[in-house]
N, C-alpha and C. Protein backbone atom coordinates (compact mmCIF):
# COMPACT_ATOMS: atom_id res chain seq x y z
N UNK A 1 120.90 47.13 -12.99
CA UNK A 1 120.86 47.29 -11.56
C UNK A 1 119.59 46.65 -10.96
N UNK A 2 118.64 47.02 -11.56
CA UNK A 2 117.47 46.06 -11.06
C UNK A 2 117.53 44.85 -11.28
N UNK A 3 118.28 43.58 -11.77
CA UNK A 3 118.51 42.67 -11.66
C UNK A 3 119.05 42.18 -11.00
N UNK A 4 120.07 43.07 -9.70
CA UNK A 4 120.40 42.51 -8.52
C UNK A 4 119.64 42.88 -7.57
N UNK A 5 118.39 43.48 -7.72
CA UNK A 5 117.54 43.75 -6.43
C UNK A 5 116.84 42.49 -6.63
N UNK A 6 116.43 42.33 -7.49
CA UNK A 6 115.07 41.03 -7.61
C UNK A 6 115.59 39.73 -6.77
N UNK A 7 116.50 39.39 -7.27
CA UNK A 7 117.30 38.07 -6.47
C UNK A 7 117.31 38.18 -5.39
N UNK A 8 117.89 39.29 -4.72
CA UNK A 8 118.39 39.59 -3.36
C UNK A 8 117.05 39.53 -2.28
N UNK A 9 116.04 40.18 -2.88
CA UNK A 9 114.53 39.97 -2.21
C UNK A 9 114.22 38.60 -2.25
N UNK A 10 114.58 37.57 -2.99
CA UNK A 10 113.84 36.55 -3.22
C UNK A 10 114.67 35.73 -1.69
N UNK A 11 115.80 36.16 -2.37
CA UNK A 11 116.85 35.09 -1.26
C UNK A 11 116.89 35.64 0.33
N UNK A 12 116.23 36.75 0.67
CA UNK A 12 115.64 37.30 2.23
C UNK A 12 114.66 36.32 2.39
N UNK A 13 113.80 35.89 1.62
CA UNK A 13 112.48 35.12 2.69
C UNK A 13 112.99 33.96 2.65
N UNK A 14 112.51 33.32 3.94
CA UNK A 14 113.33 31.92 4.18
C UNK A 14 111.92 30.80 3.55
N UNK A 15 112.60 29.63 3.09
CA UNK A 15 111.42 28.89 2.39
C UNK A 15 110.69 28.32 3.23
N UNK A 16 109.47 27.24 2.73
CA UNK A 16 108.66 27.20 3.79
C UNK A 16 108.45 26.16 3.33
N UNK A 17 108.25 24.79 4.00
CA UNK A 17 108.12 23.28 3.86
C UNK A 17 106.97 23.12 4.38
N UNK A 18 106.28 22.01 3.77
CA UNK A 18 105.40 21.27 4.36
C UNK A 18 105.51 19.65 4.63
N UNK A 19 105.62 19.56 6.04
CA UNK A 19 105.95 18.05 6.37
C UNK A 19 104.53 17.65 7.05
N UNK A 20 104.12 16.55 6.37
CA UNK A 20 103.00 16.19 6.79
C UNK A 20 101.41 17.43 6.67
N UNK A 21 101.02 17.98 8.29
CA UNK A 21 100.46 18.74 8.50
C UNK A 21 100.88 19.89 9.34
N UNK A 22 102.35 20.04 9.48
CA UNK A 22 103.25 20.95 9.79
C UNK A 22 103.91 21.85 8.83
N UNK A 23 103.52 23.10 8.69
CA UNK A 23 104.82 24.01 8.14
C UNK A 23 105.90 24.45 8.95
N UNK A 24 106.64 24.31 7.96
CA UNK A 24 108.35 24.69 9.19
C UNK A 24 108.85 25.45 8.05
N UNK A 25 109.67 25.89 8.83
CA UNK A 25 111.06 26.76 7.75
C UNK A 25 112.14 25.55 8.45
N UNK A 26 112.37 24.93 9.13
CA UNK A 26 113.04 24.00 9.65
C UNK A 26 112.71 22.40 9.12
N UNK A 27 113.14 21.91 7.91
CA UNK A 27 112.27 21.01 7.48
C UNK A 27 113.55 19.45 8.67
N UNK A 28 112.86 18.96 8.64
CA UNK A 28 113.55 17.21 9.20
C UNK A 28 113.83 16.09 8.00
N UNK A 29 114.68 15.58 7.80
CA UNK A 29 114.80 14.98 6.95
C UNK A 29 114.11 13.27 6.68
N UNK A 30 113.60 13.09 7.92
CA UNK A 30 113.06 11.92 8.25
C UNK A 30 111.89 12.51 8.01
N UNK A 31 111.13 13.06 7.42
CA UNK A 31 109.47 13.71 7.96
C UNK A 31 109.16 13.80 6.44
N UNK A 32 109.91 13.32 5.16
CA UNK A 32 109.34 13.95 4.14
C UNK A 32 109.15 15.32 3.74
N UNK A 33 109.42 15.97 3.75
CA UNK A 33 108.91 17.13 3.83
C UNK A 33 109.44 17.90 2.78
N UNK A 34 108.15 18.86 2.16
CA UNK A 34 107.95 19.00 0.59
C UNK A 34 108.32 20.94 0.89
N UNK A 35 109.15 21.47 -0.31
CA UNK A 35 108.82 23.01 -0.21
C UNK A 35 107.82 23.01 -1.03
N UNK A 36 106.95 24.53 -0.27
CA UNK A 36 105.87 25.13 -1.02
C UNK A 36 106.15 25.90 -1.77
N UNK A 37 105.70 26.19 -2.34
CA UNK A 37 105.78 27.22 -3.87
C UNK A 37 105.23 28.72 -3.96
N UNK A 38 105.00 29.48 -3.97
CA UNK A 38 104.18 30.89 -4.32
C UNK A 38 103.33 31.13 -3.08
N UNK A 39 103.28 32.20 -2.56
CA UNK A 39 102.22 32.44 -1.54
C UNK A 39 102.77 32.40 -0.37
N UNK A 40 102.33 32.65 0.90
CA UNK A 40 103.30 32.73 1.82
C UNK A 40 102.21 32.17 2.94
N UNK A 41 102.78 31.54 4.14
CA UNK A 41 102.14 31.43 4.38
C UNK A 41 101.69 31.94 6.19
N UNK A 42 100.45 32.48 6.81
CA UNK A 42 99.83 32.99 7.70
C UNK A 42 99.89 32.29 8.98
N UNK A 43 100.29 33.17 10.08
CA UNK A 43 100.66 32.23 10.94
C UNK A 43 99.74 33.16 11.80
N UNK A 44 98.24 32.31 12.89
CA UNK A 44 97.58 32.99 13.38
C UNK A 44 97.43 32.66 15.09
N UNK A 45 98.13 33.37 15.43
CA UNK A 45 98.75 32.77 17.04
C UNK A 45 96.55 32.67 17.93
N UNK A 46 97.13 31.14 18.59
CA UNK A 46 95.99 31.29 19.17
C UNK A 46 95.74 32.08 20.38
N UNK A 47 94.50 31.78 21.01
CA UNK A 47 94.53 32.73 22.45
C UNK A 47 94.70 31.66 23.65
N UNK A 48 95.22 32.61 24.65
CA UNK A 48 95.98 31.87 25.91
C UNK A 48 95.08 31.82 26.74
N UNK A 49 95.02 30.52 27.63
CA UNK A 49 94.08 30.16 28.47
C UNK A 49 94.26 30.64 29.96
N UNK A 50 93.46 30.90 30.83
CA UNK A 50 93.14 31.91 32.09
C UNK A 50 93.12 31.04 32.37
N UNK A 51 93.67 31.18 33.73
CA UNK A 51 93.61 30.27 35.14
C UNK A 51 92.20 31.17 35.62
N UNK A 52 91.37 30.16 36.11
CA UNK A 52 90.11 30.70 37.10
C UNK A 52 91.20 31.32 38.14
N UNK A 53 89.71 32.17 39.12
CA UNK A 53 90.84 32.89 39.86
C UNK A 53 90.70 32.34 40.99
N UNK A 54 89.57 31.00 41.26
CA UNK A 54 89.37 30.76 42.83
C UNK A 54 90.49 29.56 42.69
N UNK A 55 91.56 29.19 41.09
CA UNK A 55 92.53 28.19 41.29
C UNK A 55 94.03 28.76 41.86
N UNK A 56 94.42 30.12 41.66
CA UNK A 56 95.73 30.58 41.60
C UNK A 56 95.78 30.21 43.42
N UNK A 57 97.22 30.30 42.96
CA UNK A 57 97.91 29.76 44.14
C UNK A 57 98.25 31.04 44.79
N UNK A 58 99.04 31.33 46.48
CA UNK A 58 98.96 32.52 46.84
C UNK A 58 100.20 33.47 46.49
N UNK A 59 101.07 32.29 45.54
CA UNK A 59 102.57 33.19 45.01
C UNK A 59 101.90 34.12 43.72
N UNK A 60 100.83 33.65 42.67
CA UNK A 60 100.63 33.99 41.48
C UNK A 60 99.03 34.91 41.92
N UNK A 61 98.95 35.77 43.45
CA UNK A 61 97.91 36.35 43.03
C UNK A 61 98.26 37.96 42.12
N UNK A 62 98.95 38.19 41.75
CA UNK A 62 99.28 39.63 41.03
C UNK A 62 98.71 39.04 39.91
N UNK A 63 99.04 37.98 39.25
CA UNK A 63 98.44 37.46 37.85
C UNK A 63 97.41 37.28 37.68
N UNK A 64 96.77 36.68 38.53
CA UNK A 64 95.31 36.11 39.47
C UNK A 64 94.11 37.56 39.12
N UNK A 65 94.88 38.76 39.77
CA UNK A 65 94.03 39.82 39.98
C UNK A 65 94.15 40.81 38.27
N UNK A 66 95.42 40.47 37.78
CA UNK A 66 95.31 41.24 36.65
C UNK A 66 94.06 40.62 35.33
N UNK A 67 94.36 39.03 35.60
CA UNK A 67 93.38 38.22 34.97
C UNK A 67 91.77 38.56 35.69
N UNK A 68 91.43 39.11 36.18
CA UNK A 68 90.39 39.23 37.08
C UNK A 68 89.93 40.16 36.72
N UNK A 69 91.11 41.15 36.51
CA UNK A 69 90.06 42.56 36.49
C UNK A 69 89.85 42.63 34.54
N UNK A 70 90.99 41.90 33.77
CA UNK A 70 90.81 42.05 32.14
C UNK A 70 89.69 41.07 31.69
N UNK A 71 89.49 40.40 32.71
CA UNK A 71 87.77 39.32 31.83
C UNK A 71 86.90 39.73 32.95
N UNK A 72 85.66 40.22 32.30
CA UNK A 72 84.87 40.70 32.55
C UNK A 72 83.42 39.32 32.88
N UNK A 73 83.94 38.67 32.54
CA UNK A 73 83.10 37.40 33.45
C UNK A 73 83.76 36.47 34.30
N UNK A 74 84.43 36.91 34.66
CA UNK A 74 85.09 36.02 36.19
C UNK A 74 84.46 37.32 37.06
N UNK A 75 83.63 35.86 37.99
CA UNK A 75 83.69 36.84 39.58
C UNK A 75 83.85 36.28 40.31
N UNK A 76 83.83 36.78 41.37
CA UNK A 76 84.51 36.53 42.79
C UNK A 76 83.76 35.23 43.35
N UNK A 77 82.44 35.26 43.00
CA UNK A 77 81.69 33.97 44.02
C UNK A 77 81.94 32.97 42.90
N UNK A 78 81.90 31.67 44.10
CA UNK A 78 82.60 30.62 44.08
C UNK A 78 81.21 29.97 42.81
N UNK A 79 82.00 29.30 41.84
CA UNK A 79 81.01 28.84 40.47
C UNK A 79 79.73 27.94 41.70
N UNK A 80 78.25 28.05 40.36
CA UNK A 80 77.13 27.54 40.86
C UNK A 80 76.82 26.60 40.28
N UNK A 81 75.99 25.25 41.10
CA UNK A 81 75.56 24.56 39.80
C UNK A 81 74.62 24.96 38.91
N UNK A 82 73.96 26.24 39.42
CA UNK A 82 73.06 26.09 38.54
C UNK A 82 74.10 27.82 37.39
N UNK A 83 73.26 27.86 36.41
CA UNK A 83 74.12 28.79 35.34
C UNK A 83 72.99 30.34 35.63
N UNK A 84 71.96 30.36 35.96
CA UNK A 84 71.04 31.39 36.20
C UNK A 84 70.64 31.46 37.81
N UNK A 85 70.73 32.32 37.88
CA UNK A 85 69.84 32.51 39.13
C UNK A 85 68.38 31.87 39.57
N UNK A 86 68.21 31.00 40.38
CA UNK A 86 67.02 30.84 40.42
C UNK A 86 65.61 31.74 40.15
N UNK A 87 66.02 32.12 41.19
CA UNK A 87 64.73 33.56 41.03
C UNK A 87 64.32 34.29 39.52
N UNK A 88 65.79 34.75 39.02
CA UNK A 88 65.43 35.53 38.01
C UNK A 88 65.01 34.65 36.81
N UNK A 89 65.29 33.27 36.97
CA UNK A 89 64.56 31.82 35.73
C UNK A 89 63.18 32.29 36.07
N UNK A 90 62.77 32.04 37.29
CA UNK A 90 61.47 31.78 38.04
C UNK A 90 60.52 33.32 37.12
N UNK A 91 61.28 34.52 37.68
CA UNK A 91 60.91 35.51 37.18
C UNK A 91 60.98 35.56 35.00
N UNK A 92 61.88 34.77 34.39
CA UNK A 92 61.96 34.66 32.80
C UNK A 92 60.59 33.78 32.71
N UNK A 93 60.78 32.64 33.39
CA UNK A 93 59.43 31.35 33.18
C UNK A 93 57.83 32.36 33.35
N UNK A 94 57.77 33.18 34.14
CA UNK A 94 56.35 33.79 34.55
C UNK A 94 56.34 34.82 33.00
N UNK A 95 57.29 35.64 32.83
CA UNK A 95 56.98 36.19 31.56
C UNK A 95 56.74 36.25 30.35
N UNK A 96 57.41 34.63 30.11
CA UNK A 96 56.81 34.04 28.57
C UNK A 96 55.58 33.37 29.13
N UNK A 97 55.60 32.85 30.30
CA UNK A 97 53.60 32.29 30.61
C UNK A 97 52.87 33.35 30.10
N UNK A 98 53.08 34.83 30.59
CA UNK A 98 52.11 35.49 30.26
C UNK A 98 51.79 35.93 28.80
N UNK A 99 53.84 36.19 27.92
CA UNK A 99 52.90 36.24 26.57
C UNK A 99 52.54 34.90 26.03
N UNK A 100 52.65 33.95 26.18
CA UNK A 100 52.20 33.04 25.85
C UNK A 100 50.93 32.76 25.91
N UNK A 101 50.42 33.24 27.11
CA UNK A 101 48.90 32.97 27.67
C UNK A 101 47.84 34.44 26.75
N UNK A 102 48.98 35.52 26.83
CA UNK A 102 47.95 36.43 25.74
C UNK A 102 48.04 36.46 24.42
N UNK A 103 49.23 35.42 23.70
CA UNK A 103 49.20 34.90 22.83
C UNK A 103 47.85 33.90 22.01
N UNK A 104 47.55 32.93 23.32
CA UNK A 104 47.09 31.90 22.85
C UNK A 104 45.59 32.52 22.78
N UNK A 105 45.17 33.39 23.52
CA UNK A 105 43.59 33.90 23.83
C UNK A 105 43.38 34.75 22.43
N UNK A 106 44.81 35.51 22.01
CA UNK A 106 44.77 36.09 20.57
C UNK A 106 43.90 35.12 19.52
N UNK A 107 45.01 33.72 20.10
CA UNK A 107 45.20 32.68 18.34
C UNK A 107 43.46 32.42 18.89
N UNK A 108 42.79 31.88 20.14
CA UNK A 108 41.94 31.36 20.18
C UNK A 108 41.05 31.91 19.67
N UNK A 109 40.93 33.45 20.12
CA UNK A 109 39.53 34.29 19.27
C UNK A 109 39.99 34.19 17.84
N UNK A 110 41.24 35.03 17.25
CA UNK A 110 40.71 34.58 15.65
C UNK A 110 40.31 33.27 15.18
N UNK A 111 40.47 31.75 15.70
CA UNK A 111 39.75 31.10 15.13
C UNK A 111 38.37 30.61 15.83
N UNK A 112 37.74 30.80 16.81
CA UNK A 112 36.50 31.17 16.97
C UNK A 112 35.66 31.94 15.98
N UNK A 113 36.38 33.10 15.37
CA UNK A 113 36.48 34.22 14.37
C UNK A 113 36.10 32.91 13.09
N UNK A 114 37.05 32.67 12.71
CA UNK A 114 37.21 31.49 11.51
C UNK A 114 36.26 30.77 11.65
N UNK A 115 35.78 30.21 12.95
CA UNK A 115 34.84 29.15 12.75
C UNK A 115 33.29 29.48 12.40
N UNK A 116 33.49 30.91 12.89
CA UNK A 116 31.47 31.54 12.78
C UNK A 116 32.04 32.09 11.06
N UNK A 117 32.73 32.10 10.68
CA UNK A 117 32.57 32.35 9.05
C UNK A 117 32.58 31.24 8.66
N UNK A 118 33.11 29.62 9.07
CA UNK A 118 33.10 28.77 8.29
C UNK A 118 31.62 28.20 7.97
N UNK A 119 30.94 27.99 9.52
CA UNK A 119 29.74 27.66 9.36
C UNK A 119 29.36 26.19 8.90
N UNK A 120 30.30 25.06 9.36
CA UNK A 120 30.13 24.01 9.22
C UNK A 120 30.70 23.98 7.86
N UNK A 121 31.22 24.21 6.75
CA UNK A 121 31.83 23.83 5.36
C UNK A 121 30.87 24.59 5.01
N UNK A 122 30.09 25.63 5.07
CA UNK A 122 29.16 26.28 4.35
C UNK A 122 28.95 27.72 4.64
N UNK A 123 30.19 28.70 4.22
CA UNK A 123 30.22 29.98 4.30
C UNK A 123 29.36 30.50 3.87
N UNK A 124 28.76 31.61 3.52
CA UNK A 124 27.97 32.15 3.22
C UNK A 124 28.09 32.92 2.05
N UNK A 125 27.89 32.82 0.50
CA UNK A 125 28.03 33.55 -0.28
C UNK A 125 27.82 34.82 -0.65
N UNK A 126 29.17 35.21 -0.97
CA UNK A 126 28.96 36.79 -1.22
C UNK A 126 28.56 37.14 -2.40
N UNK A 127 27.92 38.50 -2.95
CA UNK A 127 27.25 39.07 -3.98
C UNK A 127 27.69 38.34 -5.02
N UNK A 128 29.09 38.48 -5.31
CA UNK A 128 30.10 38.48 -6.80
C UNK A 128 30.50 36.61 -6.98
N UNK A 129 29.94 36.59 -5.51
CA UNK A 129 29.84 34.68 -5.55
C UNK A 129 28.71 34.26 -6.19
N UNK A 130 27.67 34.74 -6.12
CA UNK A 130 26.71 34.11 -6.47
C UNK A 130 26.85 33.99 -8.21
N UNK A 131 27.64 35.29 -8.91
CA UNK A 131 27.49 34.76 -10.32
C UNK A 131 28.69 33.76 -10.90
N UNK A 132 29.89 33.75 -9.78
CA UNK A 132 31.60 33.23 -10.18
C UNK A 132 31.50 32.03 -9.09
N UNK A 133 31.06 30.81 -8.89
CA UNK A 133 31.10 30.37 -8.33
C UNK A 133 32.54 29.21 -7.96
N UNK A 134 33.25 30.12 -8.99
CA UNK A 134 34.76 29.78 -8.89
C UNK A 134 35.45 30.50 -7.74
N UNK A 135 34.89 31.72 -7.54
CA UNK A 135 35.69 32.40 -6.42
C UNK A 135 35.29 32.10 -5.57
N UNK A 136 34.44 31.66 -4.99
CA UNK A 136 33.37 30.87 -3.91
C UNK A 136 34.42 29.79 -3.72
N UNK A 137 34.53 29.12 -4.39
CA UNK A 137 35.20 27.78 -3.95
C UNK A 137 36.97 28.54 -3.54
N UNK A 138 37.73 29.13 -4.32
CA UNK A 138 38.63 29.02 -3.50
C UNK A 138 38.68 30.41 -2.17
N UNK A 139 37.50 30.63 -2.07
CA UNK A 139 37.54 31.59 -0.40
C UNK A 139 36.94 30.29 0.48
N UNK A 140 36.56 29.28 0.16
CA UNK A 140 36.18 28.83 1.08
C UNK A 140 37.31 27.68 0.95
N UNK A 141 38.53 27.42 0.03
CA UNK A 141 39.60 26.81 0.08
C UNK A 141 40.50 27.64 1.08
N UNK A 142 40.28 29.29 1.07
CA UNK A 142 41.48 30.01 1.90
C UNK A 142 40.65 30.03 3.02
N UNK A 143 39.90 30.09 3.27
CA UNK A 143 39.22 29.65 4.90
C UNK A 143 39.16 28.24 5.62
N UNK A 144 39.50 27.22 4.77
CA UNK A 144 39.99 25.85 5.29
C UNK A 144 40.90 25.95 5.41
N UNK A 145 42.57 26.32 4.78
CA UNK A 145 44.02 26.61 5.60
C UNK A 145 44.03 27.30 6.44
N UNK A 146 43.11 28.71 6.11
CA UNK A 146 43.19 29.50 7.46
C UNK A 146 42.81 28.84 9.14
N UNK A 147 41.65 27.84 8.84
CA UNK A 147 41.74 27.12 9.82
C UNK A 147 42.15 26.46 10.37
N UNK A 148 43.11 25.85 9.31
CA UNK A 148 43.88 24.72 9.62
C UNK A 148 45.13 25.19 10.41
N UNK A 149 45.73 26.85 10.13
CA UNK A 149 46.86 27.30 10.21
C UNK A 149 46.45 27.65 11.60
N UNK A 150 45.35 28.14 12.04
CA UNK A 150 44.44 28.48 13.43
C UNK A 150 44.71 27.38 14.57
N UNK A 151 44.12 26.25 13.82
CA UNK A 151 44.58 24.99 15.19
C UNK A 151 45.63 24.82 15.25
N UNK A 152 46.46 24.91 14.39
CA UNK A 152 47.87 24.39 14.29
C UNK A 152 48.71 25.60 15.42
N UNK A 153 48.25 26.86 15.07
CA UNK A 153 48.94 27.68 16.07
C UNK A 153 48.73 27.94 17.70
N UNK A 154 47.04 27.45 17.81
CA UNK A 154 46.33 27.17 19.14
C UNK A 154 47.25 25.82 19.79
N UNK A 155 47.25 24.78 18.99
CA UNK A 155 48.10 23.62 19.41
C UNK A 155 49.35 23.86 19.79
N UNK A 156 50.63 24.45 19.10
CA UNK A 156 51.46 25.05 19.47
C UNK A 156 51.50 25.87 20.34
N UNK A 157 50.88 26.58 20.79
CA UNK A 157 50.86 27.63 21.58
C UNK A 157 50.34 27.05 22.99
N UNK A 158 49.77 26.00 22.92
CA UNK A 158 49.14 24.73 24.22
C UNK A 158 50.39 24.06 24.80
N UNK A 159 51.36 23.65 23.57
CA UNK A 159 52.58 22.48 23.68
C UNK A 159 53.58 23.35 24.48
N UNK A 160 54.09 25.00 24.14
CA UNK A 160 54.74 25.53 25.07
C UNK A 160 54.50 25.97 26.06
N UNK A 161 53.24 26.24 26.52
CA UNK A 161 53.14 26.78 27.78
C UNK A 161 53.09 25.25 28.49
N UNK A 162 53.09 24.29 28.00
CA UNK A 162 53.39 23.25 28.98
C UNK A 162 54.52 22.55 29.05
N UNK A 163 55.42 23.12 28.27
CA UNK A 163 56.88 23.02 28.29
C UNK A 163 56.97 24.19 29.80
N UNK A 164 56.68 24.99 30.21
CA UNK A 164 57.18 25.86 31.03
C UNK A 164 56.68 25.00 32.66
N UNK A 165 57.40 24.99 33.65
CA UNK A 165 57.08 24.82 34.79
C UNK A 165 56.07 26.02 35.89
N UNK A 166 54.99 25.04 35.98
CA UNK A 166 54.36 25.79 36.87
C UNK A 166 53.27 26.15 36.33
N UNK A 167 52.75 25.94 35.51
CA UNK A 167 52.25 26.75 34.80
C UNK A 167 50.76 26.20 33.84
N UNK A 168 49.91 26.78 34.67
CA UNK A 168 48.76 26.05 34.42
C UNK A 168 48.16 25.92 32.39
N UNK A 169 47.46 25.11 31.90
CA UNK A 169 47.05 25.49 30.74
C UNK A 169 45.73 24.90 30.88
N UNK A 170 45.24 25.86 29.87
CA UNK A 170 43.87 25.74 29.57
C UNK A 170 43.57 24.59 28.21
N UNK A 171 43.19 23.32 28.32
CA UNK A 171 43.70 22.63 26.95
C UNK A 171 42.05 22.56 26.46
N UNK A 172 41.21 23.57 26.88
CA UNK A 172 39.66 23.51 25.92
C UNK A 172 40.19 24.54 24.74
N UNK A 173 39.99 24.06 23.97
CA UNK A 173 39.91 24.77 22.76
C UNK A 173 38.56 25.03 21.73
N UNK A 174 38.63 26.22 21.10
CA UNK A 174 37.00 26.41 20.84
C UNK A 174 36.37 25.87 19.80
């Protein structure tokens, strides 16, 4: 008896061709078209495109308003060229000036910081330096990247606030 169920399941699913870059269960005989074998295959419906609502016409406003109220970014005023509000840019641009600007006074004192320890290439040796004069050399190797990493972040930190409009910079560095 279970040998007439197995068949009977097989012969319910309809086969599935591949012509070209089309699957059909409807194959064309002009199109080539190959059956697939094992596996089935997924059919993933795309999504349907909205009419804006300042386009509907005055027969299709019921559709117009149902589309209106289910997307939550259509509104009523008529599209802008610009994508932000002026003001509130104006108001984003002033707030990265400022961390930017208490950014850069940060980066500037620690390497001011860096520079009164560097002391011209000539730090000042510590106790355990004076007998390892191996560790001497690489603190004063990690105080040359550190400096280096210092301007590099003062410089950066110069290049964006003058990416921003309006916006004065201070380009003395210490």
């Amino acid at each position: 008896m279970a040998l007439w169920i197995v068949p009977a399941a097989q012969a319910e699913s309809p086969r599935v061709f591949r012509c070209g870059n089309v699957y059909t269960n409807q194959p064309a005989p002009s199109q080539n078209c190959k059956p697939l074998t094992g596996g089935h295959v997924t059919v993933i419906e795309g999504t349907q495109v909205q009419t804006p609502v300042s386009s509907a016409t005055p027969g299709s406003t019921a559709l117009a308003a149902s589309s209106a109220s289910s997307d939550a970014t259509a509104s009523a005023a008529p599209p802008s060229k610009h994508k932000v509000d002026p003001q509130a840019q104006r108001q984003r641009d002033a707030q990265a000036s400022v961390l930017l600007q208490t950014e850069l006074q940060r980066a500037q004192a620690r390497h001011t910081e860096l520079l009164q320890l560097w002391r011209n290439g000539e730090p000042e040796r510590q106790a355990d330096e004076q007998r390892q004069p191996q560790k001497y050399q690489e603190r004063v190797a990690q105080l040359r990247a550190a400096l280096q990493r210092s301007e590099a972040d003062v410089a950066g930190l110069l290049r964006e606030l003058a990416r921003l409009p309006n916006t004065p910079v201070a380009t003395s560095t210490p």
